[in-house]
N, C-alpha and C. Protein backbone atom coordinates (compact mmCIF):
# COMPACT_ATOMS: atom_id res chain seq x y z
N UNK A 1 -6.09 -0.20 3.43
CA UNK A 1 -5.12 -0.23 2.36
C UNK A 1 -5.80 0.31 1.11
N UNK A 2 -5.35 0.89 0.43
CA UNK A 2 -5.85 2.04 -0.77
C UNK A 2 -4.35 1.74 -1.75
N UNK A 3 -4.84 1.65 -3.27
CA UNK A 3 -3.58 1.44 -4.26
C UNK A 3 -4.73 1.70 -5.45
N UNK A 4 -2.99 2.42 -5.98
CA UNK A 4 -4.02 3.18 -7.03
C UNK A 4 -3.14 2.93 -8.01
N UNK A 5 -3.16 2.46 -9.23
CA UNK A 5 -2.69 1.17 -10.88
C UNK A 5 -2.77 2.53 -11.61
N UNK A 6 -1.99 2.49 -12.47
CA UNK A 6 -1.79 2.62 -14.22
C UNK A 6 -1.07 1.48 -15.25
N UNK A 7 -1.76 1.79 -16.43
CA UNK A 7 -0.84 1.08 -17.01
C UNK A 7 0.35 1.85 -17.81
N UNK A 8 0.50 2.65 -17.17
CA UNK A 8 1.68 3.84 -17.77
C UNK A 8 3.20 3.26 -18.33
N UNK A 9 4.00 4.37 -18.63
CA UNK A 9 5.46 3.70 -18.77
C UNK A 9 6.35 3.24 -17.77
N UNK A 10 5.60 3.42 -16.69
CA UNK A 10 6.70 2.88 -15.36
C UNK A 10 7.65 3.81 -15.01
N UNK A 11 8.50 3.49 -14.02
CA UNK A 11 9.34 4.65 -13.28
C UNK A 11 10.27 3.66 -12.69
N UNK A 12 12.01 4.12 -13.92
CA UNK A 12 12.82 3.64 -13.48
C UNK A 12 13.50 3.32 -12.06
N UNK A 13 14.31 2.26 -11.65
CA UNK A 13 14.27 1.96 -10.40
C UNK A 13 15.43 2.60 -9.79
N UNK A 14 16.03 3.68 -10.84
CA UNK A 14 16.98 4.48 -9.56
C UNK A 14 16.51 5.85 -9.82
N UNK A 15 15.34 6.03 -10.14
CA UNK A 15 14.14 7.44 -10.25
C UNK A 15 13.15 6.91 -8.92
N UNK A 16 12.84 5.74 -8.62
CA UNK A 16 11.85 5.33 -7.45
C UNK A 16 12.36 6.02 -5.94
N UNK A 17 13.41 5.73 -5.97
CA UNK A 17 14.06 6.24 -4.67
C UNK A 17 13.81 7.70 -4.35
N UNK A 18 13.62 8.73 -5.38
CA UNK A 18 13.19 9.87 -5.20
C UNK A 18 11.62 10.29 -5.08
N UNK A 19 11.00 9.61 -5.70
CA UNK A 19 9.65 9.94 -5.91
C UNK A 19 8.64 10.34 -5.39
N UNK A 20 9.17 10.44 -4.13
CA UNK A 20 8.22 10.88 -2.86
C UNK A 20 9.15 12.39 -2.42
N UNK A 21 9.95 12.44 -2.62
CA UNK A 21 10.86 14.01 -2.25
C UNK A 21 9.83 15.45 -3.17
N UNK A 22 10.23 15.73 -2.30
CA UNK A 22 10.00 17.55 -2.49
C UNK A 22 10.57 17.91 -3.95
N UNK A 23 9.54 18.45 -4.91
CA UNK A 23 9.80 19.01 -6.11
C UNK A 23 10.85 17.78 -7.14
N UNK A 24 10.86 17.01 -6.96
CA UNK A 24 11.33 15.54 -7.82
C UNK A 24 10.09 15.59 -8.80
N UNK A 25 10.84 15.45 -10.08
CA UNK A 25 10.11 14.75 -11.32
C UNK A 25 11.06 14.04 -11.95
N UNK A 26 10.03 12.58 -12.68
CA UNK A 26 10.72 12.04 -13.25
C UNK A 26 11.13 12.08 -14.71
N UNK A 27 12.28 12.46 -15.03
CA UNK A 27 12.46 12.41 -16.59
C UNK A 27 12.01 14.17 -17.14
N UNK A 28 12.21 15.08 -16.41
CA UNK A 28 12.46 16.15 -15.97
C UNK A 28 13.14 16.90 -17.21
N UNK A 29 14.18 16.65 -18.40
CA UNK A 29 14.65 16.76 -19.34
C UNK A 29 13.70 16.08 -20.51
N UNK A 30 12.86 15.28 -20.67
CA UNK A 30 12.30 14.14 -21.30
C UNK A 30 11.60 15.07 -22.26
N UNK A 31 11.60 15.54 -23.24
CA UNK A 31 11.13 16.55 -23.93
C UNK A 31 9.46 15.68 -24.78
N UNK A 32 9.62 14.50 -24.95
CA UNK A 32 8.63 13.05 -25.31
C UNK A 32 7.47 13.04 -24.46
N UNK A 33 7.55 13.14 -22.79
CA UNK A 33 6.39 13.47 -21.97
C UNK A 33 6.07 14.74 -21.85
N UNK A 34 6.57 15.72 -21.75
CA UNK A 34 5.51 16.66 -21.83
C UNK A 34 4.42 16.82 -20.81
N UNK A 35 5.14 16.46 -19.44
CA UNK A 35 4.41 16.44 -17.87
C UNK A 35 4.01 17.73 -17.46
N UNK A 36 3.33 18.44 -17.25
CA UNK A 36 3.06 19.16 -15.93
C UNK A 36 3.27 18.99 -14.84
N UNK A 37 3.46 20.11 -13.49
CA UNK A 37 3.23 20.09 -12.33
C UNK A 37 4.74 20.47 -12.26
N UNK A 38 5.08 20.31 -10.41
CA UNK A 38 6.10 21.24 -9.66
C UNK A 38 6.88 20.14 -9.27
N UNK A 39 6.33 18.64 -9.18
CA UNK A 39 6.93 17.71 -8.33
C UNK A 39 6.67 17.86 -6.87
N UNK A 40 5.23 18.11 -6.09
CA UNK A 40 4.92 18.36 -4.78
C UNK A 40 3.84 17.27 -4.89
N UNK A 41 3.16 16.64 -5.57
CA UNK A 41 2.07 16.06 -5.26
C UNK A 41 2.25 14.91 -4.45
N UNK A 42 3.32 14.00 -5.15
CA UNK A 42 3.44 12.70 -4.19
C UNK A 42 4.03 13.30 -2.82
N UNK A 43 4.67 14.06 -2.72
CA UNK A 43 5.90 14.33 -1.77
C UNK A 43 4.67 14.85 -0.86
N UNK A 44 3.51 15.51 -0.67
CA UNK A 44 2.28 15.95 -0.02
C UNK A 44 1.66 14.67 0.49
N UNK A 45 1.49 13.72 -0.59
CA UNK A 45 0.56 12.72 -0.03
C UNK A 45 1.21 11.71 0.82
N UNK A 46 2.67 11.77 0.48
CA UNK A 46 3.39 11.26 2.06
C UNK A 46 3.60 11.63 3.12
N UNK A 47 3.75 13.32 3.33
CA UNK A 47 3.49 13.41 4.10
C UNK A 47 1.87 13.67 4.85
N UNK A 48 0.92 13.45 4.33
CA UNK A 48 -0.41 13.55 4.80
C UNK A 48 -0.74 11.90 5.41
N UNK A 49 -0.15 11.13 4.39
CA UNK A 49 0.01 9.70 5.38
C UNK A 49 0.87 9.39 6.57
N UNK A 50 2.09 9.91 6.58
CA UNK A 50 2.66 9.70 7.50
C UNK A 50 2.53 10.73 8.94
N UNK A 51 1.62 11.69 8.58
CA UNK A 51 1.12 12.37 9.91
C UNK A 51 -0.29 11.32 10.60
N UNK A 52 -0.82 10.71 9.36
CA UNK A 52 -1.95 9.86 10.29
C UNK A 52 -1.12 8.44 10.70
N UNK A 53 0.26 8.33 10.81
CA UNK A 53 1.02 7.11 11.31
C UNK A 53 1.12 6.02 10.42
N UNK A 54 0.67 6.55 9.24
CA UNK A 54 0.52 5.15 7.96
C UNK A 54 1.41 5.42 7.10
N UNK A 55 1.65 4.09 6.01
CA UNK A 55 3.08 4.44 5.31
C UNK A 55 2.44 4.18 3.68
N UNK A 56 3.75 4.50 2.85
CA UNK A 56 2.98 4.46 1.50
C UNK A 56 4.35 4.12 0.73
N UNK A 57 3.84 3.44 -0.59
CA UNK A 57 5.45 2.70 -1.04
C UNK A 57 4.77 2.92 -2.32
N UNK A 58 5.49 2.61 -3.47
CA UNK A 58 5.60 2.59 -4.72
C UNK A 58 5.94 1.30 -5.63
N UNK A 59 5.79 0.38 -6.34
CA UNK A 59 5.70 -0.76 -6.98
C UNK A 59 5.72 -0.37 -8.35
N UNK A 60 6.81 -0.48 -9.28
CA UNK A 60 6.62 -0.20 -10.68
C UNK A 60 7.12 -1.07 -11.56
N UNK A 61 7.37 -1.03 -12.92
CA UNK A 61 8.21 -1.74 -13.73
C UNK A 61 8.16 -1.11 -15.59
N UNK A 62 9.09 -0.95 -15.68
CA UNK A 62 9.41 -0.44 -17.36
C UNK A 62 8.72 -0.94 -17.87
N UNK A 63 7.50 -0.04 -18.45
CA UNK A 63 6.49 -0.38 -20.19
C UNK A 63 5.16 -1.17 -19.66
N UNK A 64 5.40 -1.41 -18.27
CA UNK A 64 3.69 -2.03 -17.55
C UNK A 64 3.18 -0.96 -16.64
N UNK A 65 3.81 -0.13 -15.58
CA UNK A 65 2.80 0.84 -15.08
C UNK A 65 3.68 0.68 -13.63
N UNK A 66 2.83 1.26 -13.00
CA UNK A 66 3.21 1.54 -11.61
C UNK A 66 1.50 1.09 -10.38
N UNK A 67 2.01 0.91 -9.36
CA UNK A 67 1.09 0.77 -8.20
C UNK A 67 1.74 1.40 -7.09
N UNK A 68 0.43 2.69 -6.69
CA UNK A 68 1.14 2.92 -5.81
C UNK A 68 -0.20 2.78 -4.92
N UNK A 69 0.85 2.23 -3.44
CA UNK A 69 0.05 1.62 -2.01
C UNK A 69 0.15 2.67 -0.71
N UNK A 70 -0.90 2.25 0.24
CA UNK A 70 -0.29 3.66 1.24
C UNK A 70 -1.82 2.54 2.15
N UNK A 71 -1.29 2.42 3.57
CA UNK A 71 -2.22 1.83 4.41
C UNK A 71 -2.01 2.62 5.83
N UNK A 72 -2.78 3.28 6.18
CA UNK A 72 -3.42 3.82 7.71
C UNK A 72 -3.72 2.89 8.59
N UNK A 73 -3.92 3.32 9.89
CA UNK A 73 -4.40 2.61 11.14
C UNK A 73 -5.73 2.58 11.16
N UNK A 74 -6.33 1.94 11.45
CA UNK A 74 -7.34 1.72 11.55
C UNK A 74 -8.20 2.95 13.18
N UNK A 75 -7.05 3.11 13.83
CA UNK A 75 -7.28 3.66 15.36
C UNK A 75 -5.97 4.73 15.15
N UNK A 76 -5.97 5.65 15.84
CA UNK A 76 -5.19 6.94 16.03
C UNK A 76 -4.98 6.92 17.76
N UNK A 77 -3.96 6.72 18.09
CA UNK A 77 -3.73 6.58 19.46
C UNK A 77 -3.69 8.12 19.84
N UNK A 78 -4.34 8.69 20.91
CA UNK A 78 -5.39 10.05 21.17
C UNK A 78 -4.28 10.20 22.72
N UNK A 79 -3.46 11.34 21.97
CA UNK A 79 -2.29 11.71 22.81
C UNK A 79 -2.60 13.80 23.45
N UNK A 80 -3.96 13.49 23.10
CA UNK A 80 -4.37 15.00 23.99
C UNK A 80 -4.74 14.66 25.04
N UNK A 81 -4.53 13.92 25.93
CA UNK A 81 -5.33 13.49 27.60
C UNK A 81 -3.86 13.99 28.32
N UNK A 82 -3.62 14.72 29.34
CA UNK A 82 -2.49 15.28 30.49
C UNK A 82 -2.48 14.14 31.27
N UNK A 83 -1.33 13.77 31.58
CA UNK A 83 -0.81 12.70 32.55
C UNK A 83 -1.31 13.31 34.23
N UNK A 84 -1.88 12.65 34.80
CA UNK A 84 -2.29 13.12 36.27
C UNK A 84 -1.16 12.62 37.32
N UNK A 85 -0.36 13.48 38.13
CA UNK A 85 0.56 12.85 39.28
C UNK A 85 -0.01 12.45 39.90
């Protein structure tokens, strides 16, 4: 298990539901942040977790920050061996 804290402005809770999608930013109009990027980074690191079978979630709240979590297997079940008749 790996989680990674800010104490940032948080990420409203009907902006959370997107936050892992393809090219999503939050507050995207927000002329006050002044963000960089394309909106691919989270949407990459889910899928790089969910190809090793592990999942990853998001935990936030207005004006305290965000946590975001993501836990792997410990073992990779090894599906290159051919079934013998």
């Amino acid at each position: 298990m790996v989680r990674v804290s800010d104490n940032g402005i948080g990420i409203p809770p009907e902006e959370q539901l997107h936050i892992f999608d393809d090219f999503y930013r939050v507050d995207k109009n927000d002329t006050n942040l002044q963000m960089g990027g394309m909106g691919v980074g989270l949407a990459i690191v889910r899928a790089l977790v969910e190809a090793y079978n592990g999942r990853i979630w998001l935990d936030s709240t207005i004006g305290r920050g965000s946590t975001f979590t993501f836990i792997l297997p410990a073992r990779q079940v090894d599906h290159s061996f051919a079934a013998v008749p």
